[in-house]
Protein backbone atom coordinates (compact mmCIF):
# COMPACT_ATOMS: atom_id res chain seq x y z
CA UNK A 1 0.00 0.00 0.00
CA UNK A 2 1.32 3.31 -0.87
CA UNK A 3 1.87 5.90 2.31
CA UNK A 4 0.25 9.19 1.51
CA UNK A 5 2.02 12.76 3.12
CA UNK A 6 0.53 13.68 5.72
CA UNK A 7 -1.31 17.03 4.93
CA UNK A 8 -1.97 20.01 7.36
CA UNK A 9 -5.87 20.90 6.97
CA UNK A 10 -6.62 24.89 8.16
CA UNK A 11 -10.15 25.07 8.85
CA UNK A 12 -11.37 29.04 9.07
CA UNK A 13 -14.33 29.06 11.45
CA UNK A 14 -15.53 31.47 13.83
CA UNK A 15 -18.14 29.16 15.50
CA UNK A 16 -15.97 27.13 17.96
CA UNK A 17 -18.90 24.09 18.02
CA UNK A 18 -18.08 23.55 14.39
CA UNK A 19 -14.76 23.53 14.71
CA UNK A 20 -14.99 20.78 18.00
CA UNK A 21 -17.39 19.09 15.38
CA UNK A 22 -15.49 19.07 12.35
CA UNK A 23 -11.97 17.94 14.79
CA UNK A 24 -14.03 14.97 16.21
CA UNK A 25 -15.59 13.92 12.69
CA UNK A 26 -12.25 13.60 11.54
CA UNK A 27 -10.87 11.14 14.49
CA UNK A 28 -14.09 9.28 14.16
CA UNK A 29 -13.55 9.52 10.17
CA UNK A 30 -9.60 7.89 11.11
CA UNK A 31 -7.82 10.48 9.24
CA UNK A 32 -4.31 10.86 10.11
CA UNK A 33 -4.03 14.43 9.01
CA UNK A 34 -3.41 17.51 10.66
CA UNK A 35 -6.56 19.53 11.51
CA UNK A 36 -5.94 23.29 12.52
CA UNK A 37 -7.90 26.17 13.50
CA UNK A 38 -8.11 29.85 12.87
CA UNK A 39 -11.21 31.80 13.72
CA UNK A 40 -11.44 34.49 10.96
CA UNK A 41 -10.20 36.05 8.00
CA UNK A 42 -7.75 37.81 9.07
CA UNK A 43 -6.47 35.32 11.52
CA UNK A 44 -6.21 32.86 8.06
CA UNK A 45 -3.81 35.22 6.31
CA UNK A 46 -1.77 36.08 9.00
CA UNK A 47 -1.14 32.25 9.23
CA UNK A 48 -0.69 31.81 5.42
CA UNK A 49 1.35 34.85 5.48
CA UNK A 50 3.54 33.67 8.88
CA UNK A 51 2.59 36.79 10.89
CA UNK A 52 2.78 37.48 13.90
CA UNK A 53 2.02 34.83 16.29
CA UNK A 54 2.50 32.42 13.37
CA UNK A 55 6.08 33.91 12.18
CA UNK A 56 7.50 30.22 12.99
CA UNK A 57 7.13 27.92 10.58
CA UNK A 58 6.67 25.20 13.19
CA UNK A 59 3.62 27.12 14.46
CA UNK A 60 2.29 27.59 10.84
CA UNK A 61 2.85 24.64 8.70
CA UNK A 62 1.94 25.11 5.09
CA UNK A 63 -1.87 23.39 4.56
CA UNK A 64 -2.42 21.33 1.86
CA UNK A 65 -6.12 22.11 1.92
CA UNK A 66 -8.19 24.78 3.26
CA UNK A 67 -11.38 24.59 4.84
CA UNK A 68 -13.07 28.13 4.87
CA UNK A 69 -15.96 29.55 6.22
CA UNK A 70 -17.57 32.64 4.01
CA UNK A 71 -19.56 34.58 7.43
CA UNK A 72 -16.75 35.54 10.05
CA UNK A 73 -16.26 39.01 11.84
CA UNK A 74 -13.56 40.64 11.25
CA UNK A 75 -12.44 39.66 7.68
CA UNK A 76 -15.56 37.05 5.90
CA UNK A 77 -13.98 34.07 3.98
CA UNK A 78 -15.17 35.59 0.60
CA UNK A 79 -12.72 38.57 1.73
CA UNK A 80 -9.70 36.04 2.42
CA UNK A 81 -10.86 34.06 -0.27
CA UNK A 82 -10.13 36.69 -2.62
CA UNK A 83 -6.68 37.71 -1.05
CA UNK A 84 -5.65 34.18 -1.26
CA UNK A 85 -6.27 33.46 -5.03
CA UNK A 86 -4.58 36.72 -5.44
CA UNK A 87 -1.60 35.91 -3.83
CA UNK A 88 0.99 34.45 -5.69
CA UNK A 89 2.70 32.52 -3.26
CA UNK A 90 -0.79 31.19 -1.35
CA UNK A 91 -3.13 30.82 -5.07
CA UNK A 92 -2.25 27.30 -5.23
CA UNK A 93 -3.83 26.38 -2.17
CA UNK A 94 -7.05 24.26 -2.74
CA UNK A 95 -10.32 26.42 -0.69
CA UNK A 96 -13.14 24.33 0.19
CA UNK A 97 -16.08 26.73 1.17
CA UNK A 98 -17.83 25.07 3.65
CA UNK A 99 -20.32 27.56 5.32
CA UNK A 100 -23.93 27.03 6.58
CA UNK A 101 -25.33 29.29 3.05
CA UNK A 102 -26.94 27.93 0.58
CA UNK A 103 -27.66 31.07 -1.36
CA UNK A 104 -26.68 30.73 -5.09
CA UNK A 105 -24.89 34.25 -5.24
CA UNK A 106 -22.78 33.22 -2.54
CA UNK A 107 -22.08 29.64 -4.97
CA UNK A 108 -21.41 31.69 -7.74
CA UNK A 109 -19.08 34.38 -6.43
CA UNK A 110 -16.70 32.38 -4.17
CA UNK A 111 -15.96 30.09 -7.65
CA UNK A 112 -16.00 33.17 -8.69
CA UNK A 113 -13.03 34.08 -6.31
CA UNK A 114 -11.26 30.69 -7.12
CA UNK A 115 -13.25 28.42 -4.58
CA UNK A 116 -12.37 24.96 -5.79
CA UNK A 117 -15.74 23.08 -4.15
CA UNK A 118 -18.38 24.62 -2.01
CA UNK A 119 -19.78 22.48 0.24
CA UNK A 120 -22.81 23.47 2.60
CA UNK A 121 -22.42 22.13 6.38
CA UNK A 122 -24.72 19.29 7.44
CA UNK A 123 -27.18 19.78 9.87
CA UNK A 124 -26.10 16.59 11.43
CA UNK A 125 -23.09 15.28 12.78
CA UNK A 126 -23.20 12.07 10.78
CA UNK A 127 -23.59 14.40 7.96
CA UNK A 128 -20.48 15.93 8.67
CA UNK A 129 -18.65 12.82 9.32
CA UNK A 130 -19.14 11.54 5.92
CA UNK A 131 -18.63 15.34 4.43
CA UNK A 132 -15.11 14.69 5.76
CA UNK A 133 -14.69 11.15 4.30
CA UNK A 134 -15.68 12.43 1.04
CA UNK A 135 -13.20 15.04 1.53
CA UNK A 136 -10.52 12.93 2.75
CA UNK A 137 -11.20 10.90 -0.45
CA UNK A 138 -11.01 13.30 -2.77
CA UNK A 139 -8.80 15.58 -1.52
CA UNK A 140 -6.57 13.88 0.20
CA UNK A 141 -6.30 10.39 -1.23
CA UNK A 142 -7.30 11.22 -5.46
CA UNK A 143 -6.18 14.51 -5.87
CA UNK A 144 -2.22 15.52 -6.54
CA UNK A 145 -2.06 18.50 -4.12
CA UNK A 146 0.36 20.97 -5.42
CA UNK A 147 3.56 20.52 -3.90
CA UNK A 148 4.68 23.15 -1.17
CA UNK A 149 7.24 26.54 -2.75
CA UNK A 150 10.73 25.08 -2.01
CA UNK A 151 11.57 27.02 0.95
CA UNK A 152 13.95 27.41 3.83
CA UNK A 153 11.87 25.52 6.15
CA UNK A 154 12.90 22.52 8.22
């Protein structure tokens, strides 16, 4: 059997039960990857962007995926999602919009913006479990995630 890389997921959520939920659907979904959490915008591009309390790499590993919500305070995901796909050094970065809407503008504008799935939340938890086996599937297992910028890091 071939061993995958482990990939760091960074989830964007302001609503700390969906983060608890999405962290336990993933140990009950066995996935071996890295889950981590920011709780806004601009909390998501000071991580992508290593500032701040993120400057260490070790505190800020590259994701392979990112999980973002579009309704946070501070700076929305359709905000970040924008500064992301226009960044060349972060545009290569698969975003997964998973949010709560359902509203076809919001579909349309964050691929748009360079989403590459939109996914709304489940209302259940064992909705959510197997939202996170399809995305470990897909994502994580079919997909050839871009490869990391060569870099100085460790």
């Amino acid at each position: 059997m071939e061993t995958r890389r482990a990939v760091t997921i960074l989830m964007a959520d302001d609503d700390a039960d969906d983060r608890e939920f999405a962290l336990t659907a993933m140990q009950e979904s066995r996935l071996a990857n890295e889950l981590r959490f920011v709780e806004d915008g601009e909390e998501l591009l000071h991580y992508l962007r290593r500032e701040g309390r993120y400057a260490n790499p070790k505190d800020a590993p590259r994701p392979g995926l990112i999980l973002l919500d579009l309704n946070m305070p501070r700076k929305d995901g359709r905000e970040a999602l924008r500064e992301i796909k226009s960044d060349p050094a972060l545009k290569n970065i698969p975003v997964v919009v998973l949010t709560t809407s359902k509203a076809e503008e919001d579909i349309l504008r964050t691929y748009g913006l360079g989403a590459n799935c939109f996914i709304t939340k489940p209302v259940t938890f064992e909705g959510l479990v197997e939202v996170v086996k399809v995305l470990d599937k897909h994502w994580l297992q079919i997909v050839e995630l871009p490869p990391a910028p060569h870099s100085h890091e460790a």
